[in-house]
Protein backbone atom coordinates (compact mmCIF):
# COMPACT_ATOMS: atom_id res chain seq x y z
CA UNK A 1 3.84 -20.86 -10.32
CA UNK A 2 3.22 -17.73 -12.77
CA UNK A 3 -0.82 -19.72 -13.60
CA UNK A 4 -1.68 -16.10 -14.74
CA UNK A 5 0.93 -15.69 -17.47
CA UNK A 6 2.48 -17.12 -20.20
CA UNK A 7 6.00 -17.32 -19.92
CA UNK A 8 6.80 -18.04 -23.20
CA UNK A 9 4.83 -14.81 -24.88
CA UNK A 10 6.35 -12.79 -22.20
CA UNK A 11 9.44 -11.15 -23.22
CA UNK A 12 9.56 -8.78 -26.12
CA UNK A 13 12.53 -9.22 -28.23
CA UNK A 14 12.06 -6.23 -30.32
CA UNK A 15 12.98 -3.82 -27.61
CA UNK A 16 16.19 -2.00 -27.47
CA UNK A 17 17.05 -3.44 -24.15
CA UNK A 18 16.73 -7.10 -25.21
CA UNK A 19 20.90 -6.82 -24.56
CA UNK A 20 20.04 -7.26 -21.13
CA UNK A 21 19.65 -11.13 -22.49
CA UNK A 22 22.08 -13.17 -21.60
CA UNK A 23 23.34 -17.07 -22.09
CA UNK A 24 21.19 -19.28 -20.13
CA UNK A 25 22.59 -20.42 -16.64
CA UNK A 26 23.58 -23.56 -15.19
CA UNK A 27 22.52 -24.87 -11.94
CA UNK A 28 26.13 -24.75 -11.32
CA UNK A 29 26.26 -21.27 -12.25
CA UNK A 30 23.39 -19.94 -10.33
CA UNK A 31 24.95 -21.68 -6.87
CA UNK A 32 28.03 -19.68 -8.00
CA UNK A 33 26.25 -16.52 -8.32
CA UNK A 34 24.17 -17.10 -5.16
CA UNK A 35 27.18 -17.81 -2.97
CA UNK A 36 29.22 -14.54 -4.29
CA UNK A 37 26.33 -12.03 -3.66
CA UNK A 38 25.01 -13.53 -0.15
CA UNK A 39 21.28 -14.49 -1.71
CA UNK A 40 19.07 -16.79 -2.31
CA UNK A 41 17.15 -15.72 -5.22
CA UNK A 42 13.32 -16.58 -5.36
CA UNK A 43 12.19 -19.61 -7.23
CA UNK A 44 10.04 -17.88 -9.35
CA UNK A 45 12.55 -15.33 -10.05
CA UNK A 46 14.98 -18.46 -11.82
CA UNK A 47 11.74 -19.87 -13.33
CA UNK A 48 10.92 -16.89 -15.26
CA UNK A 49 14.75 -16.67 -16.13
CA UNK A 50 15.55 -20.25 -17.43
CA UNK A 51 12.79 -19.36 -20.12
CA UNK A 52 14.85 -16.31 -21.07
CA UNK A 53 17.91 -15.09 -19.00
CA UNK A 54 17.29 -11.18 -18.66
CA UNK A 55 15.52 -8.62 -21.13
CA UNK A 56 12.50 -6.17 -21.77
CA UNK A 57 8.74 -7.65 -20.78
CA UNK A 58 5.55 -7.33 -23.19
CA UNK A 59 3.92 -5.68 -20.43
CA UNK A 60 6.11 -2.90 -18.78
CA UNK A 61 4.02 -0.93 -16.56
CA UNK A 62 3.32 -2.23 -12.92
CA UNK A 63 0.04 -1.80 -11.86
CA UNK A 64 -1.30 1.02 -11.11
CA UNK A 65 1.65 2.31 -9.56
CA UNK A 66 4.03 5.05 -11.64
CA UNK A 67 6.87 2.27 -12.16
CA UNK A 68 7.47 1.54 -15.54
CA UNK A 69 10.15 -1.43 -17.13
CA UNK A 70 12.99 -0.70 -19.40
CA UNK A 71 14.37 -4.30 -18.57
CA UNK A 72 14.87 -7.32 -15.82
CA UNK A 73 18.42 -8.48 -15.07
CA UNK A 74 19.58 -11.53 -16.24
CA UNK A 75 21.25 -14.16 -14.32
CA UNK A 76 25.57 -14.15 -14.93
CA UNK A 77 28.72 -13.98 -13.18
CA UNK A 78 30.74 -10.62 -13.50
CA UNK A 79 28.71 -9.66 -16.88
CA UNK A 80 25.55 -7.41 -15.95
CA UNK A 81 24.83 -4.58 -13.05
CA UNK A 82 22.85 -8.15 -11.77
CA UNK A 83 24.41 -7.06 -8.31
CA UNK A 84 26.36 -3.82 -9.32
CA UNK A 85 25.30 -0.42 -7.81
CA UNK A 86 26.20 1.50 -11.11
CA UNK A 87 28.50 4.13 -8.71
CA UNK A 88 25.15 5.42 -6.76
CA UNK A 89 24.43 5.55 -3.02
CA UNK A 90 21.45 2.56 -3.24
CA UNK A 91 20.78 1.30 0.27
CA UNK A 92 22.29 -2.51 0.90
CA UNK A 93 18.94 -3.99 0.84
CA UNK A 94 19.16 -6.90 -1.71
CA UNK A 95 19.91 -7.71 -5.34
CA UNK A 96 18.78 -4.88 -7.74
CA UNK A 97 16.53 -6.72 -10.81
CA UNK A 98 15.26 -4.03 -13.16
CA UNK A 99 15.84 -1.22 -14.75
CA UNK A 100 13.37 1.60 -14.75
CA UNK A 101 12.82 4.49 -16.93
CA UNK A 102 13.75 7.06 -14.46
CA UNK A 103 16.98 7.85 -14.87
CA UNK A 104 18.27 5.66 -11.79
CA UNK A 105 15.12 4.64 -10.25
CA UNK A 106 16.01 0.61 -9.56
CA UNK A 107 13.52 -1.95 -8.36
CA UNK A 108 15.20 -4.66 -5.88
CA UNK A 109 14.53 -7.88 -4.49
CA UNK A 110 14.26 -6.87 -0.65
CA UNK A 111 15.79 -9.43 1.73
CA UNK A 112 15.65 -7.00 5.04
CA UNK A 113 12.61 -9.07 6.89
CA UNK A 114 13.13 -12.07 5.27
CA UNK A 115 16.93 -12.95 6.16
CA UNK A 116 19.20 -13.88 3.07
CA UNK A 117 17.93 -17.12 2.57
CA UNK A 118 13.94 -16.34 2.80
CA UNK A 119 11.44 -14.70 0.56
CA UNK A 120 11.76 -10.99 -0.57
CA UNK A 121 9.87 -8.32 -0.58
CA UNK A 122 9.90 -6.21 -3.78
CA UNK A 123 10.44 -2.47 -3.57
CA UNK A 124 11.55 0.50 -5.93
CA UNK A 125 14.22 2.21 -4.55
CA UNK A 126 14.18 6.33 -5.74
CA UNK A 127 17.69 7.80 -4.99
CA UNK A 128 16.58 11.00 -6.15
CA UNK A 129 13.56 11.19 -3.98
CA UNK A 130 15.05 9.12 -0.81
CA UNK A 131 12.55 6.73 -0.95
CA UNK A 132 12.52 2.82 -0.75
CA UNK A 133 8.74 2.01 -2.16
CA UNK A 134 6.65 -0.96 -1.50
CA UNK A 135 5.27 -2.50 -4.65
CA UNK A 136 4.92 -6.53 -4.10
CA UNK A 137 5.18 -9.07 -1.32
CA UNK A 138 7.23 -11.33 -3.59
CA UNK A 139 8.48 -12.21 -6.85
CA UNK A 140 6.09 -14.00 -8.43
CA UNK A 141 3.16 -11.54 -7.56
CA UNK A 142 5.09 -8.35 -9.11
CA UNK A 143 5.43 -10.37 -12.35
CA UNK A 144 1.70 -10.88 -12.25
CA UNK A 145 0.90 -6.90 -11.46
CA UNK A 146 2.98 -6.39 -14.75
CA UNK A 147 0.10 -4.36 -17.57
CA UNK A 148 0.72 -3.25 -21.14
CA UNK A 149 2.05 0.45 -21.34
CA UNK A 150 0.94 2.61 -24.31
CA UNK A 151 2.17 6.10 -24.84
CA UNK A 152 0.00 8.89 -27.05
CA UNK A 153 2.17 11.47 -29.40
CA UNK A 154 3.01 13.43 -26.34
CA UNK A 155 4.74 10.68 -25.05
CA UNK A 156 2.60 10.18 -22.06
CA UNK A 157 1.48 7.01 -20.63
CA UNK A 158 -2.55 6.32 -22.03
CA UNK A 159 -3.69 5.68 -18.58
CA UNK A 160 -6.82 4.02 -19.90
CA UNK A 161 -5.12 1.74 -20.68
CA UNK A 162 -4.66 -0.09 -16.88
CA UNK A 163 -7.29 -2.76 -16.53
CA UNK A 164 -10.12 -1.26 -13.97
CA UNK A 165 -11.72 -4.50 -12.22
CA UNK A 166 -13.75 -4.60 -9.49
CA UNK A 167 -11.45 -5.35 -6.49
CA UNK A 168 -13.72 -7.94 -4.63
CA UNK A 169 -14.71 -9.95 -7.55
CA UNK A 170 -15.20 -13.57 -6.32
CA UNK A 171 -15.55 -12.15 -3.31
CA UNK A 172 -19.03 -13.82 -1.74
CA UNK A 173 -20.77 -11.08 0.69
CA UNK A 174 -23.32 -11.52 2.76
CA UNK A 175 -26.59 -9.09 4.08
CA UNK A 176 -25.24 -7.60 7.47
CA UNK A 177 -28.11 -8.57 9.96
CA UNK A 178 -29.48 -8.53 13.79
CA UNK A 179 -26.38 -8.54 16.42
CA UNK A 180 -23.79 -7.78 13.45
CA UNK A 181 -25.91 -5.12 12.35
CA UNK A 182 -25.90 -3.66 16.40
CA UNK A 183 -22.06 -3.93 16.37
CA UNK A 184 -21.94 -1.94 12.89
CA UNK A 185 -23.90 0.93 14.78
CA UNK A 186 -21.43 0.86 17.78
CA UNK A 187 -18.68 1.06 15.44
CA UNK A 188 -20.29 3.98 13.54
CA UNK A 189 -21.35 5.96 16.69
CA UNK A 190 -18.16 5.34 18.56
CA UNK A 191 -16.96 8.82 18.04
CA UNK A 192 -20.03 10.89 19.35
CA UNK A 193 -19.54 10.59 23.30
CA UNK A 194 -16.13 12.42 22.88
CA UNK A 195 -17.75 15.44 20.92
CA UNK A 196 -20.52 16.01 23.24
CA UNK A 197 -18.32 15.43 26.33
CA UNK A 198 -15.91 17.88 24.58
CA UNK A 199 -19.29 20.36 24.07
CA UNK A 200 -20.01 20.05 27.80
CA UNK A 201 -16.75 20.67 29.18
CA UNK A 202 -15.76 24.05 27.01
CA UNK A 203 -19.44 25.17 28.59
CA UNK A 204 -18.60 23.79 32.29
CA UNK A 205 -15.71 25.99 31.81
CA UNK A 206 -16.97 29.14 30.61
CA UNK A 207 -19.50 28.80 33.28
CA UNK A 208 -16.91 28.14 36.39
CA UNK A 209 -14.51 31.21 34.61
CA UNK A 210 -17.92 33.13 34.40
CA UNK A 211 -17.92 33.15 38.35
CA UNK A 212 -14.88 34.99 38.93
CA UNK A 213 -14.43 38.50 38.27
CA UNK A 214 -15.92 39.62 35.09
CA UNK A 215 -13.89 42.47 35.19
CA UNK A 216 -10.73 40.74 34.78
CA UNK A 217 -10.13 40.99 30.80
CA UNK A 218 -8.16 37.84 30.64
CA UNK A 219 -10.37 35.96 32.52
CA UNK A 220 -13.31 37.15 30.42
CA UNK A 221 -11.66 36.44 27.29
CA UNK A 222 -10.90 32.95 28.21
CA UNK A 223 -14.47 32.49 29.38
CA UNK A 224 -15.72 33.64 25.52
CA UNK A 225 -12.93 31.20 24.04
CA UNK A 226 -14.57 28.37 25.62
CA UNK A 227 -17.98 28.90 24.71
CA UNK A 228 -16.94 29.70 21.25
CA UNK A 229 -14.91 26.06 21.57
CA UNK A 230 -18.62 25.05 22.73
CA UNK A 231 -20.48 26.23 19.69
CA UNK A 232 -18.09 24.65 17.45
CA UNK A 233 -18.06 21.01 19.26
CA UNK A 234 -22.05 21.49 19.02
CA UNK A 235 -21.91 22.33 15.46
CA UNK A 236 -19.41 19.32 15.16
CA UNK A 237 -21.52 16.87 17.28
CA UNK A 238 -25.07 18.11 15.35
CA UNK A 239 -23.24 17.39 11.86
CA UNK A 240 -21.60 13.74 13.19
CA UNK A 241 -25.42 12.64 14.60
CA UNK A 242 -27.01 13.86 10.95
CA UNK A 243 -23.92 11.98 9.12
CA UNK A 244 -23.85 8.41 11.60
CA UNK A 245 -28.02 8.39 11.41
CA UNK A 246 -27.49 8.09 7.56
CA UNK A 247 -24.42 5.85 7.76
CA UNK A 248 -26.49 3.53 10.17
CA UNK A 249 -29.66 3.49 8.31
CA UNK A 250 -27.99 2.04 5.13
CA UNK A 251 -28.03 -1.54 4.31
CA UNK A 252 -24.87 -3.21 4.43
CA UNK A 253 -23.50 -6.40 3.30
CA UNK A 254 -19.60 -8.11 4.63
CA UNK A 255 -17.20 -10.66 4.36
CA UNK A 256 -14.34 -11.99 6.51
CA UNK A 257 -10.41 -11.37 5.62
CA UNK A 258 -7.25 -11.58 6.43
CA UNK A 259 -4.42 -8.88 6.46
CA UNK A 260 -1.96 -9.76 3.93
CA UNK A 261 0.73 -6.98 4.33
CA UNK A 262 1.03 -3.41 6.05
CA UNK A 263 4.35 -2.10 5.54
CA UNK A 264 5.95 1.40 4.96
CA UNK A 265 5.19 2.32 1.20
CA UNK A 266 7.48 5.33 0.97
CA UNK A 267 10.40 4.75 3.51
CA UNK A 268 12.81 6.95 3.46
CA UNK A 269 16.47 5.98 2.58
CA UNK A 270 17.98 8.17 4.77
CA UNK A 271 16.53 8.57 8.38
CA UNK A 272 16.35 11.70 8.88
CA UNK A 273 13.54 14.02 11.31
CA UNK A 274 12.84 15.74 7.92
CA UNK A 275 11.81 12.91 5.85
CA UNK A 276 9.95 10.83 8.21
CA UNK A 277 6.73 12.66 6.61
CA UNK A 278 7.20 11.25 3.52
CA UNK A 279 6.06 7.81 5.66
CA UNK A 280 2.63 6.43 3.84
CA UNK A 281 2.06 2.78 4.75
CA UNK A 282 0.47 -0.22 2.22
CA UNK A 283 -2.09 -2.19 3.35
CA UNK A 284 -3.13 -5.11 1.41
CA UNK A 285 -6.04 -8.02 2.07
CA UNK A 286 -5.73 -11.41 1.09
CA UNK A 287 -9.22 -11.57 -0.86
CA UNK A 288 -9.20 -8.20 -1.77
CA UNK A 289 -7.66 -6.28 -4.72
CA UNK A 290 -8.32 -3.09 -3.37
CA UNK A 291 -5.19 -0.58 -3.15
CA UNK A 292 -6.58 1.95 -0.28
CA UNK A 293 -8.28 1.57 2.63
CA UNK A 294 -9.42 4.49 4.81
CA UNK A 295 -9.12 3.30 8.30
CA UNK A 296 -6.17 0.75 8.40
CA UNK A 297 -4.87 2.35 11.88
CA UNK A 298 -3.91 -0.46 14.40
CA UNK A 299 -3.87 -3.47 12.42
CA UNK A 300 -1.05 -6.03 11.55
CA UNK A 301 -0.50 -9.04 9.54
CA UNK A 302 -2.44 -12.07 9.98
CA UNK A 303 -5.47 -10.05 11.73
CA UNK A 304 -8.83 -11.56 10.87
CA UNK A 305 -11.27 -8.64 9.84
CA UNK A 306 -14.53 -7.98 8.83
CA UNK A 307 -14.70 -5.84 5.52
CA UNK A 308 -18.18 -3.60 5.30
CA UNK A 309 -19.55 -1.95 2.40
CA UNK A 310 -23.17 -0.25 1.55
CA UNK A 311 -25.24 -3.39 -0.78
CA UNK A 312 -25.12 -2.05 -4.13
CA UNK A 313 -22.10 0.39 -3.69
CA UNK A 314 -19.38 -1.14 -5.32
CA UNK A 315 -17.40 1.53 -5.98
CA UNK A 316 -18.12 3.04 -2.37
CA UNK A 317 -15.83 3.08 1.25
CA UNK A 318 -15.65 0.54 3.23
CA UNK A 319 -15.22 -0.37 6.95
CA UNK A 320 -12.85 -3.20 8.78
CA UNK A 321 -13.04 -4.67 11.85
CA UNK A 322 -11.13 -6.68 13.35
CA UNK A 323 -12.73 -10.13 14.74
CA UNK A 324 -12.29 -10.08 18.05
CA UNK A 325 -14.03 -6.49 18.60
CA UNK A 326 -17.03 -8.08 17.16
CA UNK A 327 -18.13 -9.57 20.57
């Protein structure tokens, strides 16, 4: 537990929230605590506390995400907002375990999936922008997505100052080769029939409108819509069989992985028809370090995939696949 950090150079006692320390706890105590507010808190949530109970972190940013720490919540019975709502309209999720420096921006342990006694989820919870945000898939691996925050005389975050790393280091690829490589094609091509049967079918249609009465204005008009429709699938189709031939003519390398987490990133508090547009969703690999993935449509957790990239492009897109529509 916590291999990454060191627990004992982790809190920084010169801040102006170390008050958020408080007494250690007894085992006693925490059973107490645990029984009042319905939860089971993580064990690496009371690991990192019996080292210090509650106060600021060295490292306050998370990630690369916009959350930044003003404190974590320390452990004790009727002393701290551990479980307190502060008066605002937070959704009954969990147990609330830092503070943020938004105004009341909150990040909570998040027990919905997990029942009260299993593993939660940790999200940011924005009452000001409705949203419940996805930032970790437990305790332990928020702690280790915790980087130092600098600020330059504007007050501004130095954003330079997030660690860049290549997200599939350790990662062993391999050249993508003879049947693999055919599949790779299929998948690349797999949009083309549709745009020239679109192409064909505007023209079929102009043609069969074409053999009514061409004095009829309507019918004449629709006739030039749908070869207009027809030029534009062509120009569509002639640009998507220039851009697959160079997709498909690249050399590729891949590596097999499994789907750690999809879940709704930006979920709104309130369900309402208006915000369900703020709905993003987070996709995360088990291997991979990666934050974004541009076709993650239809996959769930625990799906085997195949993750492609161009040799030699780091940097560049990839492609997944799932396993079994490899065959």
């Amino acid at each position: 537990m916590f291999d990454k950090i060191d627990l004992n150079d982790f809190w920084d006692s010169s801040s102006e929230y170390d008050y958020l320390k408080l007494e250690p706890f007894s085992e006693e105590k925490l059973r107490a605590i645990e029984k009042e507010i319905g939860y089971k808190l993580p064990e690496s949530y009371i690991a990192l506390l019996r080292v210090q109970n509650g106060g600021c972190p060295k490292n306050k940013r998370v990630g690369n995400t916009s959350w930044l720490l003003e404190g974590i919540y320390g452990i004790c019975k009727g002393e701290s907002e551990f479980w307190e709502n502060e008066g605002v309209a937070y959704p009954k999720i969990g147990v609330p375990i830092c503070i943020s420096d938004y105004d009341c921006d909150r990040i909570f342990l998040d027990y919905r999936e997990c029942g009260n006694d299993g593993e939660p989820r940790v999200v940011g919870i924005s009452p000001e922008m409705d949203t419940i945000e996805f930032i970790a898939k437990d305790f332990e691996s928020f702690i280790n997505m915790l980087v130092p925050a600098r600020y330059d005389e504007n007050d501004e975050i130095i954003e330079e100052d997030v660690v860049k790393i290549d997200p599939y280091e350790g990662v062993q690829f391999t050249p993508v080769e003879g049947e693999q490589k055919k599949e790779l094609d299929r998948y690349i091509w797999k949009g083309m029939p549709g745009f020239s049967f679109f192409t064909v079918f505007c023209i079929l249609i102009g043609i069969v409108l074409d053999l009514f009465d061409t004095d009829n204005k309507l019918l004449s008009l629709l006739s030039n819509l749908a070869y207009i429709a027809a030029a534009l699938g062509f120009l569509i189709t002639i640009g998507g069989i220039i851009y697959c031939s160079s997709q498909s003519k690249r050399s590729y390398e891949c590596y097999v992985d499994t789907v750690d987490i999809v879940w709704e990133a930006n979920e709104p508090i309130s369900k309402t028809k208006y915000n369900q547009e703020k709905r993003t969703f987070f996709f995360h690999l088990t291997k991979s370090k990666a934050e974004s993935y541009p076709n993650t449509e239809g996959f769930k957790e625990g799906d085997r995939i195949r993750v492609y990239r161009v040799i030699n492009d780091k940097n560049g897109e990839v492609m997944l696949m799932k396993e079994q529509d490899q065959k």
